[in-house]
Protein backbone atom coordinates (compact mmCIF):
# COMPACT_ATOMS: atom_id res chain seq x y z
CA UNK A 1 21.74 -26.45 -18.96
CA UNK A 2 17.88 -25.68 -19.64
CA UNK A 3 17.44 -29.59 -20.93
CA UNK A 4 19.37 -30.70 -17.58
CA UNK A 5 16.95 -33.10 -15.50
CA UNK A 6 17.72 -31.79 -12.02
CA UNK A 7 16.84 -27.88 -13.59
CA UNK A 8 13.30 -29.28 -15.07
CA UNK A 9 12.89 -31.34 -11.76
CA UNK A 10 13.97 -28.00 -9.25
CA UNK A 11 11.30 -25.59 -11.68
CA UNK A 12 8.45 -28.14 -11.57
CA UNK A 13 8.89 -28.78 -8.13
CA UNK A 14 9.18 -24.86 -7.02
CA UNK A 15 6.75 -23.85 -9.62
CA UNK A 16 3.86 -26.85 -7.50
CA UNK A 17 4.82 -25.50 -4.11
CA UNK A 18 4.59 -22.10 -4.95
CA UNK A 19 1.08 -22.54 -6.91
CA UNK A 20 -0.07 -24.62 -4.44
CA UNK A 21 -3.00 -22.70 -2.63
CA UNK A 22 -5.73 -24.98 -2.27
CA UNK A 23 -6.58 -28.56 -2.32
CA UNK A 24 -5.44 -31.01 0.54
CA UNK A 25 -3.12 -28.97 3.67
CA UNK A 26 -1.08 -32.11 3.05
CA UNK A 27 1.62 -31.66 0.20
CA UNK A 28 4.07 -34.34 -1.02
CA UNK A 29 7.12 -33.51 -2.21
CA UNK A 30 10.72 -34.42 -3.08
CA UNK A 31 13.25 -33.27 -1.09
CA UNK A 32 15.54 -30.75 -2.66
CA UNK A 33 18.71 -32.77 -1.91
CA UNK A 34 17.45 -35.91 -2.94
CA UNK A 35 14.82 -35.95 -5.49
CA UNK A 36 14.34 -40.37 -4.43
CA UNK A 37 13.68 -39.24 -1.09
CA UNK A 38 9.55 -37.88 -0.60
CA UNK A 39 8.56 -35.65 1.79
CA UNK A 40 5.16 -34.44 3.05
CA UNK A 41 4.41 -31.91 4.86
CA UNK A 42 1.79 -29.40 6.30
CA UNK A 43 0.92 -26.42 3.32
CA UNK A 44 1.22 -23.44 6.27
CA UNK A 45 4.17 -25.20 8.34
CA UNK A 46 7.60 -23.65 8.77
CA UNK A 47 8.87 -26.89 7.13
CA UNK A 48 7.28 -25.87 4.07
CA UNK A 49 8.49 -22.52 3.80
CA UNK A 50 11.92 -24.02 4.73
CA UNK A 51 11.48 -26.56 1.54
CA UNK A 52 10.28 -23.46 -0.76
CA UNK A 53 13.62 -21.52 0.10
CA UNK A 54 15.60 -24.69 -0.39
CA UNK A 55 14.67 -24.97 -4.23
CA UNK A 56 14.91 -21.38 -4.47
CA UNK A 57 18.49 -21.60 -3.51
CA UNK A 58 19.01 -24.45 -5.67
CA UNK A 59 17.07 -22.49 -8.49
CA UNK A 60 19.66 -19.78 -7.99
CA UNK A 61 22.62 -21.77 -7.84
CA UNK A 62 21.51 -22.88 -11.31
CA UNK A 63 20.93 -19.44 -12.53
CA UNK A 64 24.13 -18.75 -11.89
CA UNK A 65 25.54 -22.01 -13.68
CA UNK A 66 23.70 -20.29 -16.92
CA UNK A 67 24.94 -17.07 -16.50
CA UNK A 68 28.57 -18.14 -16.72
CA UNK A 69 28.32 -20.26 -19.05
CA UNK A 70 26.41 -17.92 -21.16
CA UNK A 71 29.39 -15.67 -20.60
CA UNK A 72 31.63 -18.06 -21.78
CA UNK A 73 29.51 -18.77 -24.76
CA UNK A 74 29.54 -15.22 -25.70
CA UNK A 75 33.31 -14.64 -25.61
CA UNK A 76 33.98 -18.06 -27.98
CA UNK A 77 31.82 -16.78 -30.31
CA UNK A 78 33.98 -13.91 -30.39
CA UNK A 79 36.81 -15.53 -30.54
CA UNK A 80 36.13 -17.45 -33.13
CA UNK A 81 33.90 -15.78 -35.37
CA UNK A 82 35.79 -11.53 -34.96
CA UNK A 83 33.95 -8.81 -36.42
């Protein structure tokens, strides 16, 4: 799941906007739902803030994704190799 294109893509992307402190007020961007699909918008506009929680939510829905299957992971192993 780590090696998964649309995980590096949603970490890059939400590690830029959230790093992103100075330089131009102007930030482009993909959108979260469609990485083919640039946006650009205003650094201290609601818009922005709006994309930031967007990737987070798509950073959790991931997270959660790993979690399970870690889970699942775990309890194979046990099943297969028993102690």
């Amino acid at each position: 799941m780590k090696k998964n294109p649309d995980y590096i893509t949603t970490q890059r992307n939400l590690r830029y906007l959230e790093e992103k402190r100075f330089g131009s007020k102007l930030v482009t961007i993909a959108s979260p739902e469609d990485y083919s699909v640039n946006l650009s918008v205003r650094r201290s506009s609601v818009e922005f803030q709006d994309i930031i929680l967007r990737y987070r939510e798509k950073q959790t829905e991931f997270n959660k994704q790993m979690k399970v299957l870690t889970s699942r992971r775990k309890r194979l192993i046990k099943q297969l190799f028993p102690s």
